[in-house]
PDB file of N, CA and C in Angstrom:
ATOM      1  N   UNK A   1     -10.030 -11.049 -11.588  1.00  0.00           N
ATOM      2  CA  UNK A   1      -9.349  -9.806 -11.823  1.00  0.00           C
ATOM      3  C   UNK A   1      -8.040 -10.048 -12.561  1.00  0.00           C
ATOM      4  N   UNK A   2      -7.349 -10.969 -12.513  1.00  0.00           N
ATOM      5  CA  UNK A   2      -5.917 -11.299 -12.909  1.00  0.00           C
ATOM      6  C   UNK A   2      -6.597 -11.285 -14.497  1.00  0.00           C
ATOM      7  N   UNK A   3      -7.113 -12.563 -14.420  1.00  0.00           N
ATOM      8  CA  UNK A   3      -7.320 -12.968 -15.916  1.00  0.00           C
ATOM      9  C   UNK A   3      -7.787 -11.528 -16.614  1.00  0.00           C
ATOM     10  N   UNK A   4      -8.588 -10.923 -15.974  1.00  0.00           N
ATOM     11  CA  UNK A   4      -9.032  -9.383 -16.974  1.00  0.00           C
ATOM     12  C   UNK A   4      -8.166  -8.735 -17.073  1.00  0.00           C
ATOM     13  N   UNK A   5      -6.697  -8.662 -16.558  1.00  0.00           N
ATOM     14  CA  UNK A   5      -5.430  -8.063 -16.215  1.00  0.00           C
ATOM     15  C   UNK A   5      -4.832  -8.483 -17.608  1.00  0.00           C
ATOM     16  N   UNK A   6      -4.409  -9.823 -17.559  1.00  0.00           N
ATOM     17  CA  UNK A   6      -3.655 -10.645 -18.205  1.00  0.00           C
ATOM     18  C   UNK A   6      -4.432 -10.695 -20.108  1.00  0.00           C
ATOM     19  N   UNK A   7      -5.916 -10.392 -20.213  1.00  0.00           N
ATOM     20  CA  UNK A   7      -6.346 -10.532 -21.467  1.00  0.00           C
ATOM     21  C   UNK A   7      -6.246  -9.221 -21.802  1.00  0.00           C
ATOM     22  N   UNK A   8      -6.083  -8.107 -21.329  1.00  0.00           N
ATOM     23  CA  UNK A   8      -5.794  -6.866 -21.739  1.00  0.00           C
ATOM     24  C   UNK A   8      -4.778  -6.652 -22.536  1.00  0.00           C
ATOM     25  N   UNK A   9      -3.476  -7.147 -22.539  1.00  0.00           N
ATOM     26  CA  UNK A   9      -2.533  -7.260 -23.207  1.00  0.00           C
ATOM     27  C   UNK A   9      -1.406  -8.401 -22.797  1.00  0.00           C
ATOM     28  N   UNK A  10      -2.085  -9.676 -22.875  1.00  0.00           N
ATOM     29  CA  UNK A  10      -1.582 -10.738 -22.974  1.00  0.00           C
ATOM     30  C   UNK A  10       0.539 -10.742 -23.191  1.00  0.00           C
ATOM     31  N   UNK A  11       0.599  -9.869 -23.802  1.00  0.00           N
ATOM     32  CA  UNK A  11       2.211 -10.104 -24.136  1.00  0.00           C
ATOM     33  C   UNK A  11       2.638  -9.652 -22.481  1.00  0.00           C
ATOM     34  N   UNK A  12       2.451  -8.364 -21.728  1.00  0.00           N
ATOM     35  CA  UNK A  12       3.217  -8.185 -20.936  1.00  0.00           C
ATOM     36  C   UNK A  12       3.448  -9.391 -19.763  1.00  0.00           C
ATOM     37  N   UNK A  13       2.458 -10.766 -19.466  1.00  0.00           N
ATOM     38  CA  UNK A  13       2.764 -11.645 -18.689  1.00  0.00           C
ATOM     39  C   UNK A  13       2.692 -12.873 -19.619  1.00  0.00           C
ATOM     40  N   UNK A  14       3.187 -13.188 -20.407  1.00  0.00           N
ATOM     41  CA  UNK A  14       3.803 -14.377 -21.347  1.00  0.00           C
ATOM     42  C   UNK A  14       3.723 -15.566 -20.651  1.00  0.00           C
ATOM     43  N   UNK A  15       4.781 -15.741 -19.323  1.00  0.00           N
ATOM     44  CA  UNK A  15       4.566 -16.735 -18.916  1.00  0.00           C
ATOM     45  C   UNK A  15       4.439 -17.206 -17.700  1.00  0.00           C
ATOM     46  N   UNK A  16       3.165 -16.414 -17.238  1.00  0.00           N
ATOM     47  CA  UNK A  16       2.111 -16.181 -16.305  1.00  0.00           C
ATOM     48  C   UNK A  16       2.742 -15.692 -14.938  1.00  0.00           C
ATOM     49  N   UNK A  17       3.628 -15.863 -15.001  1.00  0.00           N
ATOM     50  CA  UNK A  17       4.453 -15.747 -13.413  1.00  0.00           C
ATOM     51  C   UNK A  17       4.060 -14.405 -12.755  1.00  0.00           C
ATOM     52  N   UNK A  18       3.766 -13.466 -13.458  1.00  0.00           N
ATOM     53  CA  UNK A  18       3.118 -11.969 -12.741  1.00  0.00           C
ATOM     54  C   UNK A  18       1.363 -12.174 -12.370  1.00  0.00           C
ATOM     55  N   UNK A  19       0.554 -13.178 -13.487  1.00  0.00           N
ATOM     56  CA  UNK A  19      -0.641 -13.560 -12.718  1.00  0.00           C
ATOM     57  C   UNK A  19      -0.634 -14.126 -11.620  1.00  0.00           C
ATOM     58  N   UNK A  20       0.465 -15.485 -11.690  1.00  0.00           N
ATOM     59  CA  UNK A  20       0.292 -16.368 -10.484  1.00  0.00           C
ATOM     60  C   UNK A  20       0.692 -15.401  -9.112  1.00  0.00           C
ATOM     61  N   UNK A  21       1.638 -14.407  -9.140  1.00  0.00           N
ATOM     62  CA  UNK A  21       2.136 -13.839  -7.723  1.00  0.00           C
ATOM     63  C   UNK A  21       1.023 -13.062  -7.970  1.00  0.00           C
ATOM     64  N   UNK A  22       0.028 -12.258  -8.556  1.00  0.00           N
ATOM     65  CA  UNK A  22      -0.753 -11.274  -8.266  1.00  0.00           C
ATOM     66  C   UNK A  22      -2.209 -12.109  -7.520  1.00  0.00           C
ATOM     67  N   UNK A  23      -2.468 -13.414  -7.828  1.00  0.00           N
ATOM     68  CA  UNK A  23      -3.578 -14.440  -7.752  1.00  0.00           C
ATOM     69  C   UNK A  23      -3.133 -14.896  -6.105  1.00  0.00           C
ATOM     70  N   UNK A  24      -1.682 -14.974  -5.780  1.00  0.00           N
ATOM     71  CA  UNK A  24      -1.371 -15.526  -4.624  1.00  0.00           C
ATOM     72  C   UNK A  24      -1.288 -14.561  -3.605  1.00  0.00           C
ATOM     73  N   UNK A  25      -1.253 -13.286  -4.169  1.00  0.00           N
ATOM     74  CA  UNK A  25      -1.150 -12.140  -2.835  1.00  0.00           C
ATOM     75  C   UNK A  25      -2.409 -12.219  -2.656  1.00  0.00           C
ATOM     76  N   UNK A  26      -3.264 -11.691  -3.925  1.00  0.00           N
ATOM     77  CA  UNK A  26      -4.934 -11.470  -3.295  1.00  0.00           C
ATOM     78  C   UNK A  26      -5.054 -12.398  -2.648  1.00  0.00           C
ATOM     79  N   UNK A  27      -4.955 -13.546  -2.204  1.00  0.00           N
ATOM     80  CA  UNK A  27      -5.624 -15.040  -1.480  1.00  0.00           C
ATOM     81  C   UNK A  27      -5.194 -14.882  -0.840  1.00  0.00           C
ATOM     82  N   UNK A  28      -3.726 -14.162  -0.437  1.00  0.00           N
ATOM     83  CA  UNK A  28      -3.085 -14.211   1.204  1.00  0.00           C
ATOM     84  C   UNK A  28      -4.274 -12.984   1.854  1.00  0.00           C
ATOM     85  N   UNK A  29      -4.086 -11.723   0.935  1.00  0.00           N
ATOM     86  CA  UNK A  29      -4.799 -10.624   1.347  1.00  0.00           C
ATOM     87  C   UNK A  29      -6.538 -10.852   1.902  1.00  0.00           C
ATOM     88  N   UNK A  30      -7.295 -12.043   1.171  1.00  0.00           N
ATOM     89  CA  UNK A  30      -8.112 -11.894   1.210  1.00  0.00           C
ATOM     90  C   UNK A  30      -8.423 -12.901   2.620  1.00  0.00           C
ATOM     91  N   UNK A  31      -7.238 -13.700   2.750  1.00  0.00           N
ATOM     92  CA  UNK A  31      -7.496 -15.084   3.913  1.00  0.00           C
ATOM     93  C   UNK A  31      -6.916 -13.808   5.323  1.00  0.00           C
ATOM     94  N   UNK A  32      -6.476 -12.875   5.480  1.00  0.00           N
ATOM     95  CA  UNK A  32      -6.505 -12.065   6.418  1.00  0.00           C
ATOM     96  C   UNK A  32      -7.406 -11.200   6.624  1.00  0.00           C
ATOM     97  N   UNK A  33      -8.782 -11.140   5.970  1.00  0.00           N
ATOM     98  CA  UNK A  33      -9.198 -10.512   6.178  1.00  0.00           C
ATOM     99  C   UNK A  33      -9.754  -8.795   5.031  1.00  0.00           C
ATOM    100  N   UNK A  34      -8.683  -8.919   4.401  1.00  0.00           N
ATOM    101  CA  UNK A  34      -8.926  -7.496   3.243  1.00  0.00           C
ATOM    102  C   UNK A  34     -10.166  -7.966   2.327  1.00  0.00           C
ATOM    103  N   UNK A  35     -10.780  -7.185   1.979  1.00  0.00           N
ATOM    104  CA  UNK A  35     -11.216  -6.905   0.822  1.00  0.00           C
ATOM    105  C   UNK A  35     -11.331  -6.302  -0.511  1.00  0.00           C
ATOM    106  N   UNK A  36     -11.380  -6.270  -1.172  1.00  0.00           N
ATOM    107  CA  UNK A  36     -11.120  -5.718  -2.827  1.00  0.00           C
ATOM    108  C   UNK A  36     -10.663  -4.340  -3.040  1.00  0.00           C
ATOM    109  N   UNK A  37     -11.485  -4.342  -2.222  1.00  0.00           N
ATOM    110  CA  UNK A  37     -11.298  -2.510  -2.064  1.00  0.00           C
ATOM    111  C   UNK A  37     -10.171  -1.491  -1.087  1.00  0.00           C
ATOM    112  N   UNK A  38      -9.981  -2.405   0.133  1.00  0.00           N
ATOM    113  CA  UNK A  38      -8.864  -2.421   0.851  1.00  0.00           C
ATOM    114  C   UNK A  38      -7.454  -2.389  -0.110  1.00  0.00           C
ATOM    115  N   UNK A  39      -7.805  -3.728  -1.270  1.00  0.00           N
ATOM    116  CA  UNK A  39      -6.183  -3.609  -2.160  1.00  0.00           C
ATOM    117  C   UNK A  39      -6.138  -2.905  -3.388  1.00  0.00           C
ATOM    118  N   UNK A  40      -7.503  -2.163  -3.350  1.00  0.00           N
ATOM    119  CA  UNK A  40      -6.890  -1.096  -4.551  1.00  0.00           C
ATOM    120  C   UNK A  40      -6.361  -0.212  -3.618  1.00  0.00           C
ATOM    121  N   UNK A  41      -7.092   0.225  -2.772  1.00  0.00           N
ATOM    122  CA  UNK A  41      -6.804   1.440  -1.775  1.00  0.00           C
ATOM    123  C   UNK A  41      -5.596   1.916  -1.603  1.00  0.00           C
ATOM    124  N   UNK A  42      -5.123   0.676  -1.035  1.00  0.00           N
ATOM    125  CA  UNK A  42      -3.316  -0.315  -1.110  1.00  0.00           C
ATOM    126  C   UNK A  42      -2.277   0.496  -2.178  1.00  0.00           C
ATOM    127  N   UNK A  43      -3.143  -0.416  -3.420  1.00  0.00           N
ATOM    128  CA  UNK A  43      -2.624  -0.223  -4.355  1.00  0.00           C
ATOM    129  C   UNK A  43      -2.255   1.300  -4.889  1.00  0.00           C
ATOM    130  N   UNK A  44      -3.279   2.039  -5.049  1.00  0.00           N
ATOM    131  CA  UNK A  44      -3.354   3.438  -5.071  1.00  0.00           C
ATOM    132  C   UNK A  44      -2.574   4.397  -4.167  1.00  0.00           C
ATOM    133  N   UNK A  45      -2.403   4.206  -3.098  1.00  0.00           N
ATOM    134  CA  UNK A  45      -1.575   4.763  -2.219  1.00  0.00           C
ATOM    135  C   UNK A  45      -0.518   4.712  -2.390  1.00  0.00           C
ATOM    136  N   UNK A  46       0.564   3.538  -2.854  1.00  0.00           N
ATOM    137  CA  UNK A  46       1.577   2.867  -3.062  1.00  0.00           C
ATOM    138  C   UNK A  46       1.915   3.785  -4.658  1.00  0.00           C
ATOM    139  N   UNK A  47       1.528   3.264  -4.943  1.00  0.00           N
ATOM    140  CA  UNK A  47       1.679   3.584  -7.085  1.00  0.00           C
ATOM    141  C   UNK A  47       1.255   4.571  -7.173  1.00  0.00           C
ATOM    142  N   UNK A  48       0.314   5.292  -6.658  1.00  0.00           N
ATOM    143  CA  UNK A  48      -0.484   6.948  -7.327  1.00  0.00           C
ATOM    144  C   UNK A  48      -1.829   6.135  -8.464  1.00  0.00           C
ATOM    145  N   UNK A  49      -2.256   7.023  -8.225  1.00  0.00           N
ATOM    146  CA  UNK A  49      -3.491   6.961  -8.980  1.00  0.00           C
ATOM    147  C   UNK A  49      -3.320   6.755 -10.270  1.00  0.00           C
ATOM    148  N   UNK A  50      -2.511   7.040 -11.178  1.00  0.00           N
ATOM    149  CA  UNK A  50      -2.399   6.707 -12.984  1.00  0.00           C
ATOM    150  C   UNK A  50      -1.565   5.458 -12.639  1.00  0.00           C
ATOM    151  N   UNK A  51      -1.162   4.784 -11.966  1.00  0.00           N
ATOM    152  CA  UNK A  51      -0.770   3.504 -11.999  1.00  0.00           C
ATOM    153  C   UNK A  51      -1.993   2.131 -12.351  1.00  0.00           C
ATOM    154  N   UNK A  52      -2.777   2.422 -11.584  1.00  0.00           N
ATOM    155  CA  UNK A  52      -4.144   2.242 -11.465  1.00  0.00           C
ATOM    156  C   UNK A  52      -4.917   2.168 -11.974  1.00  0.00           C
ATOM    157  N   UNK A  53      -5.617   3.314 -12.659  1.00  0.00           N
ATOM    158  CA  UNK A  53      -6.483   3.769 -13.077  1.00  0.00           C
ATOM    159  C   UNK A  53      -6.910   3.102 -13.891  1.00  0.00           C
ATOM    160  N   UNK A  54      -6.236   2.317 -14.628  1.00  0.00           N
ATOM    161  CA  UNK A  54      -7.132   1.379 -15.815  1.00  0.00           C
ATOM    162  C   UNK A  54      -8.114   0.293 -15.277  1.00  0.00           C
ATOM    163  N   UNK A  55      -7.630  -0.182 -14.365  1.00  0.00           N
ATOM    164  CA  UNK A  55      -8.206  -1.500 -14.048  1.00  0.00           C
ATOM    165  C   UNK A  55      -8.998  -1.196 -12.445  1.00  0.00           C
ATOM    166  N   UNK A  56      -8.530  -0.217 -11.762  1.00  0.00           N
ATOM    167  CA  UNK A  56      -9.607  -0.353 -10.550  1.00  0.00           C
ATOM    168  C   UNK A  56     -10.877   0.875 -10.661  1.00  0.00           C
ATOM    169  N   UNK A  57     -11.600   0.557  -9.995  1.00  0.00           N
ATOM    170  CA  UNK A  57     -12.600   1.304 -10.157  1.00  0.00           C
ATOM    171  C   UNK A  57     -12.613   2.208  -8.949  1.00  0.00           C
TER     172      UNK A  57
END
């Protein structure tokens, strides 16, 4: 998911530091237990839905 994040428009994470913290939450998120769908859910709740919308389904 990062990398499909990150090839979308490559300039906004230059030098990766927004992949690596987005790669290290999911792995915390996912070693407790969440699933994919749990962190859009997350996500969506938090940000609103046009925050979103591009990338989760």
């Amino acid at each position: 998911m990062a990398a499909v994040l990150a090839a979308r428009d490559p300039a906004v994470d230059g030098s990766g530091g927004a992949t690596r913290a987005l790669l290290s939450a999911l792995a915390a998120a996912w070693e407790r237990g969440w699933q994919p769908a749990d962190v859009v859910h997350s996500v969506r709740r938090r940000c609103g839905w046009t925050s979103c919308a591009s990338w989760a389904p």
